[in-house]
PDB file of N, CA and C in Angstrom:
ATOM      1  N   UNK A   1      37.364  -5.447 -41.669  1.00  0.00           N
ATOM      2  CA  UNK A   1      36.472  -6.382 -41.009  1.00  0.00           C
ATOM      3  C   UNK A   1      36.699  -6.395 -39.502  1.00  0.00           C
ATOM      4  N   UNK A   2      37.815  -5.942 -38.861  1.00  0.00           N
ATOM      5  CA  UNK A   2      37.949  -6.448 -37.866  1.00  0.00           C
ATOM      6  C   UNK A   2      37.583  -5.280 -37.091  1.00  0.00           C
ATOM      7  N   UNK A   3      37.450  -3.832 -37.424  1.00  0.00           N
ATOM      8  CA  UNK A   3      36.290  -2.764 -36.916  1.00  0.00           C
ATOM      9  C   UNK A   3      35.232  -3.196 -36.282  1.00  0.00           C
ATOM     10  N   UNK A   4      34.367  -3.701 -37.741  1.00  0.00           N
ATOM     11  CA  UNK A   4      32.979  -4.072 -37.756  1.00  0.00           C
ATOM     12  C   UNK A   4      32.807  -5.180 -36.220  1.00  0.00           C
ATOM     13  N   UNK A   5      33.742  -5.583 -36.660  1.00  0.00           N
ATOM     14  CA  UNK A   5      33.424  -7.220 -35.434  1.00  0.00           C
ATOM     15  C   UNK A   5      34.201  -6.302 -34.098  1.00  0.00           C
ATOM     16  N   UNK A   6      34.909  -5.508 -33.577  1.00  0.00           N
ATOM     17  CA  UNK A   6      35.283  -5.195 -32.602  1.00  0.00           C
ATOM     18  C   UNK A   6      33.676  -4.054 -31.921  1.00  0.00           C
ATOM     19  N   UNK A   7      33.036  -3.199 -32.831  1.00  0.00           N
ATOM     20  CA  UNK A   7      32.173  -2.476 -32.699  1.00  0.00           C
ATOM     21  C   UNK A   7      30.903  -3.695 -32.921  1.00  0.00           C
ATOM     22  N   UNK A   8      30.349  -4.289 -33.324  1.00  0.00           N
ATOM     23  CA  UNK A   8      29.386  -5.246 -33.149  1.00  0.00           C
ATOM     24  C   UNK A   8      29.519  -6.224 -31.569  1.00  0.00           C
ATOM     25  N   UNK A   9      30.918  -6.538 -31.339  1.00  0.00           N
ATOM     26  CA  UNK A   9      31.417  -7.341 -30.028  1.00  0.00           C
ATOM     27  C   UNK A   9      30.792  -6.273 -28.856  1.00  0.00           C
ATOM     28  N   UNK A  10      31.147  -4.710 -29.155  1.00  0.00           N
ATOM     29  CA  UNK A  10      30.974  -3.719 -28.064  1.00  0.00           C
ATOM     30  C   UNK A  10      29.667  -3.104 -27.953  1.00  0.00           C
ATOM     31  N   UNK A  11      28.746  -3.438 -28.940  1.00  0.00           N
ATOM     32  CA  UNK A  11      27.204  -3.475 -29.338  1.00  0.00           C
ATOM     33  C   UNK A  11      26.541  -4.530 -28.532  1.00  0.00           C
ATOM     34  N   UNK A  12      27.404  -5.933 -28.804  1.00  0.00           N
ATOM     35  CA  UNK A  12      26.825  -6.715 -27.633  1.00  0.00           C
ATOM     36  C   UNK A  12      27.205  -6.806 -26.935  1.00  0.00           C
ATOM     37  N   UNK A  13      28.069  -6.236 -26.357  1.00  0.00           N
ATOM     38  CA  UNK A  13      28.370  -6.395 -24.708  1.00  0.00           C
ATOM     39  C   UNK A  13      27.556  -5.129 -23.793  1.00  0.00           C
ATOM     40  N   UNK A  14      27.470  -4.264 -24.805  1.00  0.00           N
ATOM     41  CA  UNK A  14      26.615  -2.535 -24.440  1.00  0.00           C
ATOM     42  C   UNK A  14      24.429  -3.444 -24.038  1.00  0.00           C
ATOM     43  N   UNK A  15      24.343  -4.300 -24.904  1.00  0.00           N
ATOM     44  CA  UNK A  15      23.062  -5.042 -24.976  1.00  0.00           C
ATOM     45  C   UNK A  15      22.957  -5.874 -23.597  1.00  0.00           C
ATOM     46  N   UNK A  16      23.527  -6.524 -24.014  1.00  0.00           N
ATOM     47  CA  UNK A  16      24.077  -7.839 -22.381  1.00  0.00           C
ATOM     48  C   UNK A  16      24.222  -6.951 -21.223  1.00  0.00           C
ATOM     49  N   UNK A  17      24.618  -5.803 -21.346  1.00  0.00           N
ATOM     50  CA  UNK A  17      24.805  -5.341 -19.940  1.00  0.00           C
ATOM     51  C   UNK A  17      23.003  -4.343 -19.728  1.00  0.00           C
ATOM     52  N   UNK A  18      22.358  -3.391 -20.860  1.00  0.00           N
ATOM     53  CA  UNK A  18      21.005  -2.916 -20.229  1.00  0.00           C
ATOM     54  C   UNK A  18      20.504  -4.344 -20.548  1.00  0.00           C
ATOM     55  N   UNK A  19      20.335  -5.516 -20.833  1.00  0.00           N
ATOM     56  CA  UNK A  19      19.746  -6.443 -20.535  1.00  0.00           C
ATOM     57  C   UNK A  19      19.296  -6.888 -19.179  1.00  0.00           C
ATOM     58  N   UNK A  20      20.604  -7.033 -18.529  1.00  0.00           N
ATOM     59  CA  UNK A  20      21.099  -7.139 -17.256  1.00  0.00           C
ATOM     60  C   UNK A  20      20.419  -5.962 -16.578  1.00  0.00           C
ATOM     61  N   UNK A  21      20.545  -4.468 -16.848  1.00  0.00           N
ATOM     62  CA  UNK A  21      19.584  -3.943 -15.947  1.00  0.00           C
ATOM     63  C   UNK A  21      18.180  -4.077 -15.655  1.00  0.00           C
ATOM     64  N   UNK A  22      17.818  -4.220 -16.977  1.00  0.00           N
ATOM     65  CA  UNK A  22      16.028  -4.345 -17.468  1.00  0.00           C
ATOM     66  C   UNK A  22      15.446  -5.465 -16.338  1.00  0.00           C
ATOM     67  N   UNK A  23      16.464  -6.218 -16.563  1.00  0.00           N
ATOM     68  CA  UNK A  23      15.871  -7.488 -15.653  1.00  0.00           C
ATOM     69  C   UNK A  23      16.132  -7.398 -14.256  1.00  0.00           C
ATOM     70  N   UNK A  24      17.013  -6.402 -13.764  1.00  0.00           N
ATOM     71  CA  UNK A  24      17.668  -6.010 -12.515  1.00  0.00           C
ATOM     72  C   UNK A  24      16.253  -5.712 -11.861  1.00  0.00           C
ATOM     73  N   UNK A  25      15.778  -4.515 -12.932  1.00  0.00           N
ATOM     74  CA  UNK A  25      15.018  -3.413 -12.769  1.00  0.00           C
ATOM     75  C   UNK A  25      13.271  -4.544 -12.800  1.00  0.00           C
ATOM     76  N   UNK A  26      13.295  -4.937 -13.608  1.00  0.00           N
ATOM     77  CA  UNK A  26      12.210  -6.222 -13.751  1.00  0.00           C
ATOM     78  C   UNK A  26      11.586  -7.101 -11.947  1.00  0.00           C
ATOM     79  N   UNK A  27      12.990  -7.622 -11.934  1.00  0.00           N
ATOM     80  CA  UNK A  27      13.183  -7.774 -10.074  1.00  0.00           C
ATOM     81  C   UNK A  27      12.377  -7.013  -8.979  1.00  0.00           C
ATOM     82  N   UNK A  28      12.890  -5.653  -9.322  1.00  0.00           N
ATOM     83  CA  UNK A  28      12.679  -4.815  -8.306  1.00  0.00           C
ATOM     84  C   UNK A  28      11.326  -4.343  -8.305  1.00  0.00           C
ATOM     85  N   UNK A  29      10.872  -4.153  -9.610  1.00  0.00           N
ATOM     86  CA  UNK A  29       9.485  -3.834 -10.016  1.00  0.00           C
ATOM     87  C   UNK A  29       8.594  -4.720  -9.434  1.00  0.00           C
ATOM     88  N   UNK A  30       9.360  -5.993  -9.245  1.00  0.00           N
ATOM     89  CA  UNK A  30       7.834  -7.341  -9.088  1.00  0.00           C
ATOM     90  C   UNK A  30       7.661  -6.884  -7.001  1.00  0.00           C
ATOM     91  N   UNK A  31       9.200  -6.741  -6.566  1.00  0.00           N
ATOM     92  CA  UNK A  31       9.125  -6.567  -5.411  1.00  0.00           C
ATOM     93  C   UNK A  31       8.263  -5.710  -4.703  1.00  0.00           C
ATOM     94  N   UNK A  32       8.125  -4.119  -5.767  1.00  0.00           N
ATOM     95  CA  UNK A  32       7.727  -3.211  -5.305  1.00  0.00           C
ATOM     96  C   UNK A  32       6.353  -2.915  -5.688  1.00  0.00           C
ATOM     97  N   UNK A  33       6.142  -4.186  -6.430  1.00  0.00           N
ATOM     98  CA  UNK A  33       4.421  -4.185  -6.781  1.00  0.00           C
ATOM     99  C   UNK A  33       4.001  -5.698  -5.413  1.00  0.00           C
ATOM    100  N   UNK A  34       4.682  -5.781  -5.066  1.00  0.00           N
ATOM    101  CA  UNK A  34       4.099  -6.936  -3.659  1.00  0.00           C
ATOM    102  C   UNK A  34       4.023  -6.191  -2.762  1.00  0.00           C
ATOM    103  N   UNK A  35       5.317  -5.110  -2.397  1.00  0.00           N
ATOM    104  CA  UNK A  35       4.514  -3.613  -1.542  1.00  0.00           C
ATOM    105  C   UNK A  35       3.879  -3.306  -1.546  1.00  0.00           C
ATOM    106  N   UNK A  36       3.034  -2.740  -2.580  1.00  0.00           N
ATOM    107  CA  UNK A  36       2.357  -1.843  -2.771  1.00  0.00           C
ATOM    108  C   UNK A  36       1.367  -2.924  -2.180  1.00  0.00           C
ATOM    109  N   UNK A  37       0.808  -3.744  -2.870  1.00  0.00           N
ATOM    110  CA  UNK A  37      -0.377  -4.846  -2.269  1.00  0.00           C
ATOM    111  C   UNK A  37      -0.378  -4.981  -1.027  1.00  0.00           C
ATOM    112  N   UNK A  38       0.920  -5.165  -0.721  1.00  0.00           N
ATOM    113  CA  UNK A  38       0.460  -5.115   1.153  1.00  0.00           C
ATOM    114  C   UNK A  38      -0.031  -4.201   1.700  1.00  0.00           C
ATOM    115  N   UNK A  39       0.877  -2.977   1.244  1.00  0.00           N
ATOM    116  CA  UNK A  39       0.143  -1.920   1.787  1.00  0.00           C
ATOM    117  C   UNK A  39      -1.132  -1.456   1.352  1.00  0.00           C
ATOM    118  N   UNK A  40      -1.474  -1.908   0.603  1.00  0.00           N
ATOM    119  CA  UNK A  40      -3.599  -1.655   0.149  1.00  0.00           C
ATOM    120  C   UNK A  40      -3.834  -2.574   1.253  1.00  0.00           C
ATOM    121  N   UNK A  41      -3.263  -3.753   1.070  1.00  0.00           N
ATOM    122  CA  UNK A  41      -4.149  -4.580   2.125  1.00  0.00           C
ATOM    123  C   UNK A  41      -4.168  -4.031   3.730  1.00  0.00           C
ATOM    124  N   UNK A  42      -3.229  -3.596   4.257  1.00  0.00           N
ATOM    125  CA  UNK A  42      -2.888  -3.409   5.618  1.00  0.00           C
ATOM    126  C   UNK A  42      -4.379  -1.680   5.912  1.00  0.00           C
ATOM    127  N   UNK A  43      -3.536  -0.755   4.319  1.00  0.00           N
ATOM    128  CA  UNK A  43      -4.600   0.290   4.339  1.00  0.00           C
ATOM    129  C   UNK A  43      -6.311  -0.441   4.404  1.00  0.00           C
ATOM    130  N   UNK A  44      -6.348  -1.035   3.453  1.00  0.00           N
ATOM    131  CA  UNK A  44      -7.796  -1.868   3.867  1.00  0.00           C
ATOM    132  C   UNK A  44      -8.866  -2.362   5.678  1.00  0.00           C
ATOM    133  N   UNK A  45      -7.450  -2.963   5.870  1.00  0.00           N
ATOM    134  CA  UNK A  45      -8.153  -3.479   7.429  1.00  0.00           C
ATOM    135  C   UNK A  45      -7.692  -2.061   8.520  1.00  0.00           C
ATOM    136  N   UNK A  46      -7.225  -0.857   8.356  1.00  0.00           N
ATOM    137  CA  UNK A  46      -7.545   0.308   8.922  1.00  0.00           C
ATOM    138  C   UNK A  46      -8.354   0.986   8.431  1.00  0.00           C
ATOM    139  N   UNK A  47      -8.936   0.728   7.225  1.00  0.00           N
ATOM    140  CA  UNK A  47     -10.222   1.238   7.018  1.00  0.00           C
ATOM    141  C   UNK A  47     -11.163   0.780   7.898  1.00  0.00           C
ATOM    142  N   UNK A  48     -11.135  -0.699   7.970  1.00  0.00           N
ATOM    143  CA  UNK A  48     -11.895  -1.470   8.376  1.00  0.00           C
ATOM    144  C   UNK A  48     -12.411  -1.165  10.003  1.00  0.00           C
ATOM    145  N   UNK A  49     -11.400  -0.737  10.364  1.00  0.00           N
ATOM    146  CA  UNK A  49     -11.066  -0.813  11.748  1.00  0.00           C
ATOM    147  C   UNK A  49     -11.577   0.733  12.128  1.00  0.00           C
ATOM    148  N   UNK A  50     -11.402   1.972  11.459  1.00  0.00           N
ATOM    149  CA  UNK A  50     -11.965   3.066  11.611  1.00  0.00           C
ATOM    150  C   UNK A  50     -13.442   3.024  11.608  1.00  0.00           C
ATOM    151  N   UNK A  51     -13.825   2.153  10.752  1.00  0.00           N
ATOM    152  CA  UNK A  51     -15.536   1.650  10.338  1.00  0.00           C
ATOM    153  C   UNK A  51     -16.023   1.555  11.772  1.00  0.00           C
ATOM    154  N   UNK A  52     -15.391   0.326  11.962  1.00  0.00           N
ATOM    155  CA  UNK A  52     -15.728  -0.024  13.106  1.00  0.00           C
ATOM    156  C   UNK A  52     -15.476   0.610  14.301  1.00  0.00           C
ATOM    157  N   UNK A  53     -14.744   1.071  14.675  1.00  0.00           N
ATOM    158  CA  UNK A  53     -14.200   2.430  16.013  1.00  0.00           C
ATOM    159  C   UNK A  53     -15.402   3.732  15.591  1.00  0.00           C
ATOM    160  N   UNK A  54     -15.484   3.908  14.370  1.00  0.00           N
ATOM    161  CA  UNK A  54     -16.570   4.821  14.493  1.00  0.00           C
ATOM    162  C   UNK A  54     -17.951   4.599  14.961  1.00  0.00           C
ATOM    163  N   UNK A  55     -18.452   3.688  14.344  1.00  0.00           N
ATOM    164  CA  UNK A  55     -19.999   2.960  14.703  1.00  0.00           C
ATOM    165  C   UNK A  55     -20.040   2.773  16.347  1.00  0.00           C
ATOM    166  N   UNK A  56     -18.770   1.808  17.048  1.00  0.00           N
ATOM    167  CA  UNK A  56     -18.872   2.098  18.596  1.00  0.00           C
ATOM    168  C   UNK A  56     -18.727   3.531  19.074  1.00  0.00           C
ATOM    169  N   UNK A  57     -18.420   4.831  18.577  1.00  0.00           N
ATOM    170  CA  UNK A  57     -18.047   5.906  19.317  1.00  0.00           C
ATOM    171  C   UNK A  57     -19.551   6.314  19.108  1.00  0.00           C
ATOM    172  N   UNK A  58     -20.096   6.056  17.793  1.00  0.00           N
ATOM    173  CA  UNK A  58     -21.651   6.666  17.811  1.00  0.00           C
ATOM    174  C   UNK A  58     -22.312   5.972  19.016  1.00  0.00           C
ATOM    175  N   UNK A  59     -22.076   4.632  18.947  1.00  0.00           N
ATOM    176  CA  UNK A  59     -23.342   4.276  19.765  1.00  0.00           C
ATOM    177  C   UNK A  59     -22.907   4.424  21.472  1.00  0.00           C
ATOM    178  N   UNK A  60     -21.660   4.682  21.544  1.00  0.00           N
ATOM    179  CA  UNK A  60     -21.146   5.139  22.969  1.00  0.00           C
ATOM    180  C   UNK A  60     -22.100   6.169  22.917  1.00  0.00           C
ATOM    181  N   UNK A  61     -22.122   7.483  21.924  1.00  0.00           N
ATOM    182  CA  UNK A  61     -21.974   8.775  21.985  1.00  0.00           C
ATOM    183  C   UNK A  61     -24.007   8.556  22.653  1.00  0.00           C
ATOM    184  N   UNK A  62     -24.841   7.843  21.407  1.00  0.00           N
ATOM    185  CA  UNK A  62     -26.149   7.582  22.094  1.00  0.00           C
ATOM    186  C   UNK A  62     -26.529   6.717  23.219  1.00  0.00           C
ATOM    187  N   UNK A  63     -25.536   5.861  23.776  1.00  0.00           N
ATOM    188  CA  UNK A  63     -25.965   5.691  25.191  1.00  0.00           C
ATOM    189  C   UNK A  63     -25.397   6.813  26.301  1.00  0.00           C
ATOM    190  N   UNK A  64     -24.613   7.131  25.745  1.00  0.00           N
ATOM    191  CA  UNK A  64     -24.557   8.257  26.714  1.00  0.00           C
ATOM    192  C   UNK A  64     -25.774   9.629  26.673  1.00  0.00           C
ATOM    193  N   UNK A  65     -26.374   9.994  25.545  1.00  0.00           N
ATOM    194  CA  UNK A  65     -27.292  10.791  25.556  1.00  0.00           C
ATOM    195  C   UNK A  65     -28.501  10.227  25.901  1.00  0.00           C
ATOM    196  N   UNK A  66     -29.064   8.887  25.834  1.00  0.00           N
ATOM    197  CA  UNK A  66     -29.610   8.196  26.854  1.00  0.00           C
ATOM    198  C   UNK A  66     -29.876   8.752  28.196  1.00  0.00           C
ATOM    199  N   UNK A  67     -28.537   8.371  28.824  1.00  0.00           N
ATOM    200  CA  UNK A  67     -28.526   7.992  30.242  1.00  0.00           C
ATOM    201  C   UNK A  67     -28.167   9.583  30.792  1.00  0.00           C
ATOM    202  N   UNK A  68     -27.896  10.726  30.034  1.00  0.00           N
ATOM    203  CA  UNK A  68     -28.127  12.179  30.620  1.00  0.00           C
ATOM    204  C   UNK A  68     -29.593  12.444  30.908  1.00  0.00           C
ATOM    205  N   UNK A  69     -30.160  11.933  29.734  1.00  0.00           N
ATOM    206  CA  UNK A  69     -31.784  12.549  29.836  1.00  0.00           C
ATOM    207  C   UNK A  69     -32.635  11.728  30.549  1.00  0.00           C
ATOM    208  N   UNK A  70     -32.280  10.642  30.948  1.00  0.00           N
ATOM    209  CA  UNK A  70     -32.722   9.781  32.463  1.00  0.00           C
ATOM    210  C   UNK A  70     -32.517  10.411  33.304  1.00  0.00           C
ATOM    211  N   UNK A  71     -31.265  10.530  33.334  1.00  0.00           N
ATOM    212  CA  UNK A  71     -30.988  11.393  34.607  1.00  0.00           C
ATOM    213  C   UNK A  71     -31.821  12.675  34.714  1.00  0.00           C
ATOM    214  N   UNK A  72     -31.713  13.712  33.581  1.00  0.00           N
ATOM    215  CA  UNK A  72     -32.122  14.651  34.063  1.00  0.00           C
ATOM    216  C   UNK A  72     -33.422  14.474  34.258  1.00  0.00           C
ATOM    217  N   UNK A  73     -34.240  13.390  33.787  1.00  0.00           N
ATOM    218  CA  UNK A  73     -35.916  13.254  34.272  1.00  0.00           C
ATOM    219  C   UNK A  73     -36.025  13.104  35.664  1.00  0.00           C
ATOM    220  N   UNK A  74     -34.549  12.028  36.076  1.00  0.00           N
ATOM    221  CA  UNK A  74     -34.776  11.857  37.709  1.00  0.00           C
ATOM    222  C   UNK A  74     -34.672  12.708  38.379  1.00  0.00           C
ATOM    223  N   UNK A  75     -33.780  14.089  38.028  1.00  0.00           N
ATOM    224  CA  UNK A  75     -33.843  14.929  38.561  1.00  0.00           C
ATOM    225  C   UNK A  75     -35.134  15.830  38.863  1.00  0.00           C
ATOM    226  N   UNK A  76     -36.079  15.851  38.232  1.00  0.00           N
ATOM    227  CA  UNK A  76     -37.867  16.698  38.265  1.00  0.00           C
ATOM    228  C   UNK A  76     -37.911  16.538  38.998  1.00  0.00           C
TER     229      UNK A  76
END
């Protein structure tokens, strides 16, 4: 009997301890899923922000083709 109960004692102490990791690991998982969200979010508003930097470079790009072909009329 006293096998059984020394190997059952070392069964649960072998349990109690990946318990202890699972939940270590549980921790770290929740942490590294709040990363990840930030970083969608942060990736999000540089999307956002490319959107927008692009649409002003177009419409830079057509006032500037504008104001060449003025010019070159003033030039005739």
């Amino acid at each position: 009997m006293g096998m059984l109960k020394s190997r059952a004692d070392e069964l649960e102490r072998r349990l109690n301890q990946v318990q202890g990791i699972l939940e270590g690991s549980a921790g770290n998982l929740g942490h590294f899923a709040k990363d990840i969200k930030s970083l969608a979010d942060d990736a999000e508003k540089v999307e956002d922000e490319n959107i927008k930097l692009k649409k002003e470079l177009e419409d830079q790009k057509k006032e500037s083709e504008k104001k060449i072909a003025e010019f070159a009329r003033q030039q005739k």
